[in-house]
Protein backbone atom coordinates (compact mmCIF):
# COMPACT_ATOMS: atom_id res chain seq x y z
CA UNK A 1 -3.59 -4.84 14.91
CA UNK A 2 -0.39 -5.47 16.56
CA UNK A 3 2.69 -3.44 17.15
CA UNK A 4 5.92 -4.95 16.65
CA UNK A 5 9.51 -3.97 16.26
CA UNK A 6 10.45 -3.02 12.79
CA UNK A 7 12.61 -6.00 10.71
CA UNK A 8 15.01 -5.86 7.93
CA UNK A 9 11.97 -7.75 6.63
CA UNK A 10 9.58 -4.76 6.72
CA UNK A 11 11.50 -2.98 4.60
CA UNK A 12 9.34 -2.97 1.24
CA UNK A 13 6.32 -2.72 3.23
CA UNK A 14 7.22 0.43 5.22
CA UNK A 15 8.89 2.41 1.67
CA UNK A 16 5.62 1.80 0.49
CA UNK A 17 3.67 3.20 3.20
CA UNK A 18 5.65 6.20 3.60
CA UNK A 19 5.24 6.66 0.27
CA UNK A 20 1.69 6.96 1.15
CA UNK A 21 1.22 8.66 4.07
CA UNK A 22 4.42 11.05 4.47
CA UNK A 23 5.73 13.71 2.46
CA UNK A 24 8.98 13.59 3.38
CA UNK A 25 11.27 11.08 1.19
CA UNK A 26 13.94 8.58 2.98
CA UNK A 27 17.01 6.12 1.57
CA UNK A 28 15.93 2.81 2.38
CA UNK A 29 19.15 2.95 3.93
CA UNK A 30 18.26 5.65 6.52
CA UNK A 31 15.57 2.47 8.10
CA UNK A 32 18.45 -0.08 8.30
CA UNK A 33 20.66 2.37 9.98
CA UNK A 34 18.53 3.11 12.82
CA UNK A 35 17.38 -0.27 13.21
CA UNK A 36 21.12 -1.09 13.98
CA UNK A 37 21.44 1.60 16.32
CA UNK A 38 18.06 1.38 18.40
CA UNK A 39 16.11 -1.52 17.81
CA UNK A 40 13.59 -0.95 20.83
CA UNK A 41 13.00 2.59 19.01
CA UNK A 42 11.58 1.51 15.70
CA UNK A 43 7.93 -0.06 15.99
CA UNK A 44 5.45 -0.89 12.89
CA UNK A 45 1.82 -1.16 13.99
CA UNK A 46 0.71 -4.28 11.82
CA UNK A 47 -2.85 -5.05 10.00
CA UNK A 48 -2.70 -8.43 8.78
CA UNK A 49 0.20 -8.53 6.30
CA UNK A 50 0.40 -4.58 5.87
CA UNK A 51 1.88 -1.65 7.87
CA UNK A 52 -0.94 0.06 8.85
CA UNK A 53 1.25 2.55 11.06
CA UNK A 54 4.82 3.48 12.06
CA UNK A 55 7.31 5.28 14.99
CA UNK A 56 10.86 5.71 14.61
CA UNK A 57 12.93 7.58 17.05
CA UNK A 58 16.96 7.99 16.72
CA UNK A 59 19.67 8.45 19.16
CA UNK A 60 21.65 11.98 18.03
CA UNK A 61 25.48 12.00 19.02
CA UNK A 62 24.44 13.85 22.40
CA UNK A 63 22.80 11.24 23.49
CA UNK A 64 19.54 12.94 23.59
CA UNK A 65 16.30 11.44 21.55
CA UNK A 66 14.58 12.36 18.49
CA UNK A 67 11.13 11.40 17.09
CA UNK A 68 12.03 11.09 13.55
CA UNK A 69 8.43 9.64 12.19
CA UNK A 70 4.88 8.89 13.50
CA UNK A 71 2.87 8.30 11.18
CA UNK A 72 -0.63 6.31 10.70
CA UNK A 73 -2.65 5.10 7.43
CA UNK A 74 -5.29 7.48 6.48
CA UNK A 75 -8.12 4.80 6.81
CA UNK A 76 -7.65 4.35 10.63
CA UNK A 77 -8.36 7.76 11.70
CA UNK A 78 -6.93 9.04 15.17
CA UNK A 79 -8.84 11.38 16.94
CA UNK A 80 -10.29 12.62 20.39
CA UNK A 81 -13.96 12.68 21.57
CA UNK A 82 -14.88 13.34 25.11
CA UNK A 83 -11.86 12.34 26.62
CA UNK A 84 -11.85 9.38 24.83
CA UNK A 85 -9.14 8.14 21.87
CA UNK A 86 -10.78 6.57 19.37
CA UNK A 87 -8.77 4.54 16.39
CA UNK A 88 -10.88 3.12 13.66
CA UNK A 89 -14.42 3.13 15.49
CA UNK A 90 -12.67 1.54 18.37
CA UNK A 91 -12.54 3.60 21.82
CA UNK A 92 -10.24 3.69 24.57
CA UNK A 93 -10.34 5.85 27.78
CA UNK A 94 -7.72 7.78 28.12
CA UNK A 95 -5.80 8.67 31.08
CA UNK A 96 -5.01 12.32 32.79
CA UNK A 97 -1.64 13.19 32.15
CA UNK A 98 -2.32 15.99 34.88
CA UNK A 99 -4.12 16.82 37.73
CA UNK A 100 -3.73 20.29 37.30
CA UNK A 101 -6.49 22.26 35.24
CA UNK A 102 -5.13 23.21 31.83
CA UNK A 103 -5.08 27.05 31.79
């Protein structure tokens, strides 16, 4: 899998995975858009030729951030096990965030 910056080129691709694995509904236009305004904020996690996940973040008017969509296909489950991340039967240590001892 690779992650990559979404493309004008995606576009089919990612309607049809949302369509998929989100309930919420978007104009195609809504992609393009954001695209424009923050490139660096719109990644597609790529399997082969398909979209096998997605992030898309926006820029609101105060120039404060805004995680508009994560989302990631049903067949490459995400989940935690002993303090490990494991996607698809693959496993990766994962880092403390804190020191401190969560209460």
């Amino acid at each position: 899998m690779i992650v990559d910056k979404f493309s004008e080129e995606d576009l089919d691709n990612l309607m049809i995975f949302l369509d998929d694995n989100i309930t919420e509904n978007y104009e195609r236009e809504v992609f393009l858009t954001i695209r424009k305004r923050w490139p660096e904020g719109f990644l597609v996690v790529r399997n082969g030729n398909e979209i096998a996940g997605v992030a898309c973040g926006a820029i609101q008017p105060n120039s404060k951030l805004r995680i508009l969509i994560i989302a990631l296909a049903n067949e490459f489950l995400l989940f935690i096990k002993n303090k490990r991340l494991i996607i698809h039967n693959a496993e990766f240590d994962i880092a403390p965030l804190t020191t401190s001892p969560i209460a």
